[in-house]
N, C-alpha and C. Protein backbone atom coordinates (compact mmCIF):
# COMPACT_ATOMS: atom_id res chain seq x y z
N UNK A 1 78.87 115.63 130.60
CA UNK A 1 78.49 116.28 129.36
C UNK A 1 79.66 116.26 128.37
N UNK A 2 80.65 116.52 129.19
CA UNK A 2 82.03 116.02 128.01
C UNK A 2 82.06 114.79 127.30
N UNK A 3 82.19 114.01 128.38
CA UNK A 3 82.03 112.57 127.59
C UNK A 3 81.18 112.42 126.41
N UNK A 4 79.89 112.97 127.03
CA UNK A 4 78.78 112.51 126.32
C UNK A 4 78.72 113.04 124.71
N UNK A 5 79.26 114.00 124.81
CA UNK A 5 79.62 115.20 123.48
C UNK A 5 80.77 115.69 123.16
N UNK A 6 81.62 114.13 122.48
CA UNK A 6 82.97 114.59 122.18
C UNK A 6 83.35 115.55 121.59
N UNK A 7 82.34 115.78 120.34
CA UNK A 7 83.05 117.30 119.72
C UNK A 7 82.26 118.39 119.91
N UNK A 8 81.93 118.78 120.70
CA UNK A 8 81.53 119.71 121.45
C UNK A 8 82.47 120.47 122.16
N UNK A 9 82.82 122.14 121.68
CA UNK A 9 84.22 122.41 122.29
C UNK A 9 83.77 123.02 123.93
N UNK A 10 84.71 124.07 124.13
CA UNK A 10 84.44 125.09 125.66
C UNK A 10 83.18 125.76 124.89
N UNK A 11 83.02 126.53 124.24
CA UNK A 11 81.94 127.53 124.21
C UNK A 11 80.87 126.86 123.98
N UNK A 12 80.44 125.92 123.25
CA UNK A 12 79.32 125.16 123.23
C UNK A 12 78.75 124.62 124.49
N UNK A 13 80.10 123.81 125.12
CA UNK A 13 79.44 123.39 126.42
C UNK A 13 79.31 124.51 127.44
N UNK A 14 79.87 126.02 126.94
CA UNK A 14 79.53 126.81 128.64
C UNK A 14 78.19 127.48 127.99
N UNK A 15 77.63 127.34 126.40
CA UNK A 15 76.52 127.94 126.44
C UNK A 15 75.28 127.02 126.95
N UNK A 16 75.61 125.89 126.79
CA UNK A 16 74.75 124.47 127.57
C UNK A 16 74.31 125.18 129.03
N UNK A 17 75.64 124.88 129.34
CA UNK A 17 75.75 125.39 131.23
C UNK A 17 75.09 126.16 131.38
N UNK A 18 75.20 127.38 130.68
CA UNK A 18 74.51 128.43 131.16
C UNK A 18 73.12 128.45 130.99
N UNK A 19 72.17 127.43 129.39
CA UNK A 19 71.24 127.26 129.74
C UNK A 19 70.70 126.40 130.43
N UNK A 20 71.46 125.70 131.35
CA UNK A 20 71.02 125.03 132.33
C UNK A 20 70.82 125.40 133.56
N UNK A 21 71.55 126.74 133.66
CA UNK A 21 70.99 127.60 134.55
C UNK A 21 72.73 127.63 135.47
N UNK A 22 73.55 126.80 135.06
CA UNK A 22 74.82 126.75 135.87
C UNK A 22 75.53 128.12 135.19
N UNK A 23 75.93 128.91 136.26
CA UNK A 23 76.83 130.19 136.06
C UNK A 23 78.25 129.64 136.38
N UNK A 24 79.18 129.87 135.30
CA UNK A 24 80.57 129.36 135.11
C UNK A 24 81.62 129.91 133.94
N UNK A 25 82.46 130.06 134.48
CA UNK A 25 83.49 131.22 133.19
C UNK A 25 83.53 130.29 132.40
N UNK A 26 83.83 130.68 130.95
CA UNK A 26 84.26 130.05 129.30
C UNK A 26 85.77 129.73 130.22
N UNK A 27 86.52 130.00 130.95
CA UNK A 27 87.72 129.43 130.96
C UNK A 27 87.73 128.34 131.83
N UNK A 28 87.02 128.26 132.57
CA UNK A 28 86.69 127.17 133.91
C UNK A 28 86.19 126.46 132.63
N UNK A 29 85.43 126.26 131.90
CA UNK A 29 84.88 125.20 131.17
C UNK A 29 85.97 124.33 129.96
N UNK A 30 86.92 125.43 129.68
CA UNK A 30 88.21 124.98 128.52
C UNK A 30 89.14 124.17 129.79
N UNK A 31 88.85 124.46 131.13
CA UNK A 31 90.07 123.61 131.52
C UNK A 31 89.60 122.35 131.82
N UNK A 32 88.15 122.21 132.51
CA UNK A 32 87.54 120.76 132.28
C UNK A 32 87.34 120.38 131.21
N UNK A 33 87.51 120.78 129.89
CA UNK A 33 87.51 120.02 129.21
C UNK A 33 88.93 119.56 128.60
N UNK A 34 89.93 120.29 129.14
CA UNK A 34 91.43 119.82 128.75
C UNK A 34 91.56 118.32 129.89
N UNK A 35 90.96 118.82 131.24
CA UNK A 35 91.27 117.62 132.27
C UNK A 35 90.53 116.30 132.05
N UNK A 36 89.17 116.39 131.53
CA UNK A 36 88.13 115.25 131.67
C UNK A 36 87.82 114.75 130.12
N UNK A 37 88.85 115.35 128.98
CA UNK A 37 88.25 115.30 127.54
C UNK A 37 89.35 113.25 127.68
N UNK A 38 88.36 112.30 127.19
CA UNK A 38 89.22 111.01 126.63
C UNK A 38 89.64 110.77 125.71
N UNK A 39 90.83 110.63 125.15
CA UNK A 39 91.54 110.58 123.76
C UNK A 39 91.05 111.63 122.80
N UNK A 40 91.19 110.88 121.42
CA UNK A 40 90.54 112.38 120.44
C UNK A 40 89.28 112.19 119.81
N UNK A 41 88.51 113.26 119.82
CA UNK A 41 87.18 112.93 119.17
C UNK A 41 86.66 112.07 118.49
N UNK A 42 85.74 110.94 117.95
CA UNK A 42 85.88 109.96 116.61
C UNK A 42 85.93 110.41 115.57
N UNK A 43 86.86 110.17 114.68
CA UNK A 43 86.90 111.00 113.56
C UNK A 43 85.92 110.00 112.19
N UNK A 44 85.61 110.45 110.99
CA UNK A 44 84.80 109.94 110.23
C UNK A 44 85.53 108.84 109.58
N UNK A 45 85.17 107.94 109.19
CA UNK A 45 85.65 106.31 109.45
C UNK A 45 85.51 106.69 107.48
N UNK A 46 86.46 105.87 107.09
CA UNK A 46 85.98 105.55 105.39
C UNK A 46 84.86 105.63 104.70
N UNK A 47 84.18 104.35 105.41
CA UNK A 47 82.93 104.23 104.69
C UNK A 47 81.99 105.46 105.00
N UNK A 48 82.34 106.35 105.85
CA UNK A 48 81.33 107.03 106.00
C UNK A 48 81.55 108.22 105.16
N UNK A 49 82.84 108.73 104.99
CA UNK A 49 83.71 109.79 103.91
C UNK A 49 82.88 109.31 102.81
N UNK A 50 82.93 108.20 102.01
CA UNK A 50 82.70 107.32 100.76
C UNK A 50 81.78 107.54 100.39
N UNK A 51 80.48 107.78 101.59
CA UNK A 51 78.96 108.07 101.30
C UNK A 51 78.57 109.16 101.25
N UNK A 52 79.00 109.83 102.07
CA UNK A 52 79.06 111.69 101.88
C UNK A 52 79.53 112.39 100.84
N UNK A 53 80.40 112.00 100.17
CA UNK A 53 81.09 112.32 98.59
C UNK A 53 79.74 112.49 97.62
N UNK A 54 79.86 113.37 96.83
CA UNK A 54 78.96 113.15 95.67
C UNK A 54 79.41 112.09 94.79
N UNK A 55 78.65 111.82 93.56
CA UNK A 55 79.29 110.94 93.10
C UNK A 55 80.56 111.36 91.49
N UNK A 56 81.19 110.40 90.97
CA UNK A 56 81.91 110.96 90.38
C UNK A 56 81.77 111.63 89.32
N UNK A 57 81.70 112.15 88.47
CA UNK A 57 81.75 112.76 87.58
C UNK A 57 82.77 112.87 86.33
N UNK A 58 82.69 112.18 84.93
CA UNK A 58 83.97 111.93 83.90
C UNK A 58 84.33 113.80 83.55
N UNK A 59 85.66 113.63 83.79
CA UNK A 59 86.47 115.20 83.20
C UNK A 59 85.91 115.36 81.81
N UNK A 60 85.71 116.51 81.45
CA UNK A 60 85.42 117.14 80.37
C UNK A 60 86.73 117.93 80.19
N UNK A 61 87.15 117.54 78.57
CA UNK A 61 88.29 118.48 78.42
C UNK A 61 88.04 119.21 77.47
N UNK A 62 88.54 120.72 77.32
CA UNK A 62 88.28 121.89 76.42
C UNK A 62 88.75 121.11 75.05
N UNK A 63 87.62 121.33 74.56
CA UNK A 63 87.86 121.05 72.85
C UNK A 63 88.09 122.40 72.19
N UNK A 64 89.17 122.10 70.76
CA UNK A 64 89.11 123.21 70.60
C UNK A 64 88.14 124.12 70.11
N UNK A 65 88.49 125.18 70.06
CA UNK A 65 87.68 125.96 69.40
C UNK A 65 85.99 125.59 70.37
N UNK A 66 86.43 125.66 71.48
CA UNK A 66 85.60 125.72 72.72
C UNK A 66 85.18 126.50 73.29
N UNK A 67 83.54 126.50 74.13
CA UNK A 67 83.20 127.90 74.72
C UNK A 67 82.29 126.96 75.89
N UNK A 68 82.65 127.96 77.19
CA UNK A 68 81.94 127.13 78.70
C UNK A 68 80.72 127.30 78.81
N UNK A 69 79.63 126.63 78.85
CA UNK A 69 78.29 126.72 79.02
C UNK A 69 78.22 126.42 80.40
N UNK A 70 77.48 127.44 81.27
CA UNK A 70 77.40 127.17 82.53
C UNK A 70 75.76 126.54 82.31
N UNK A 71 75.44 125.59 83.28
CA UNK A 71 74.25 124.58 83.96
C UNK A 71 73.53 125.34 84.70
N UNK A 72 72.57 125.66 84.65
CA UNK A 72 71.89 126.47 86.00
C UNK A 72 71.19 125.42 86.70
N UNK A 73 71.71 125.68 88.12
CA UNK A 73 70.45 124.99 88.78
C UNK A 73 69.94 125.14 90.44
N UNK A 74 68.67 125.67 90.48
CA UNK A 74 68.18 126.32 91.24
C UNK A 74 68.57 125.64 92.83
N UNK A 75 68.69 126.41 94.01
CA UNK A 75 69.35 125.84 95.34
C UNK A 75 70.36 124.60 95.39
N UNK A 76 71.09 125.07 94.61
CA UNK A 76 72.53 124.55 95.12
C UNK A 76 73.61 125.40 95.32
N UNK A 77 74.44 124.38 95.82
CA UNK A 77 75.86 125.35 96.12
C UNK A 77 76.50 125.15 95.21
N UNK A 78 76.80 123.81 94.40
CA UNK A 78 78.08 123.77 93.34
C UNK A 78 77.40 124.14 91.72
N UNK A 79 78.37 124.49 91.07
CA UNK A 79 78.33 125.03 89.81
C UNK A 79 78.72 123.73 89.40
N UNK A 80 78.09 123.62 87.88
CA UNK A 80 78.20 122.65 86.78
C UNK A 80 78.38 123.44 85.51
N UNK A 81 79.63 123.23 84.95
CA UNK A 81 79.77 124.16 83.47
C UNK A 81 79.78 122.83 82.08
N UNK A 82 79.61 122.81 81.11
CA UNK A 82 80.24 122.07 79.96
C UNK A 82 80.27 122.49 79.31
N UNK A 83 81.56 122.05 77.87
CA UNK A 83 82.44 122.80 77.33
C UNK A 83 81.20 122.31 75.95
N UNK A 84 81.28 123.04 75.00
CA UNK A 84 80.47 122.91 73.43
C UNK A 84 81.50 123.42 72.37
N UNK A 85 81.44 122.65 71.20
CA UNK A 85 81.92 123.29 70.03
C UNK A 85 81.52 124.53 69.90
N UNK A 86 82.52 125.13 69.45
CA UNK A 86 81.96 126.52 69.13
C UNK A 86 81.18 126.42 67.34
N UNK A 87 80.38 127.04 67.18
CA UNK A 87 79.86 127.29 65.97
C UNK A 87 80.97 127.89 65.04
């Protein structure tokens, strides 16, 4: 199960165990996985960073005599503001 689920730490795999019905301490499980873990997890390769990124977006710089208009927009996490002449 280590192998199989590199990033999978101790507590994940002793909550596995346990629903598998195997009874075994969280510390018995951190030391097999210090003894039986192979090299380091795969970490995310370029191209895959590259695609996960949103895309870019040109800087907006405060003009003067500027005021921030915030963007609303419904279920997201990031905020979008742009800057307007002021009247």
């Amino acid at each position: 199960m280590i192998k199989e689920n590199p990033l999978w730490g101790a507590p994940t795999l002793h909550g596995e165990l346990i629903k598998l019905g195997i009874v075994i301490s969280e510390r018995t499980v951190s030391n097999m996985v210090k003894r039986y873990r192979v090299g380091n997890p795969p970490s995310q390769t370029w191209r895959t960073f590259l695609k996960n990124t949103p895309f870019e977006r040109p800087v907006q710089f405060e003009p003067k005599n500027g005021i921030l208009i915030p963007l609303l927009r419904v279920g997201g996490l990031h905020h979008r503001y742009i800057w307007k002449e002021a009247a």
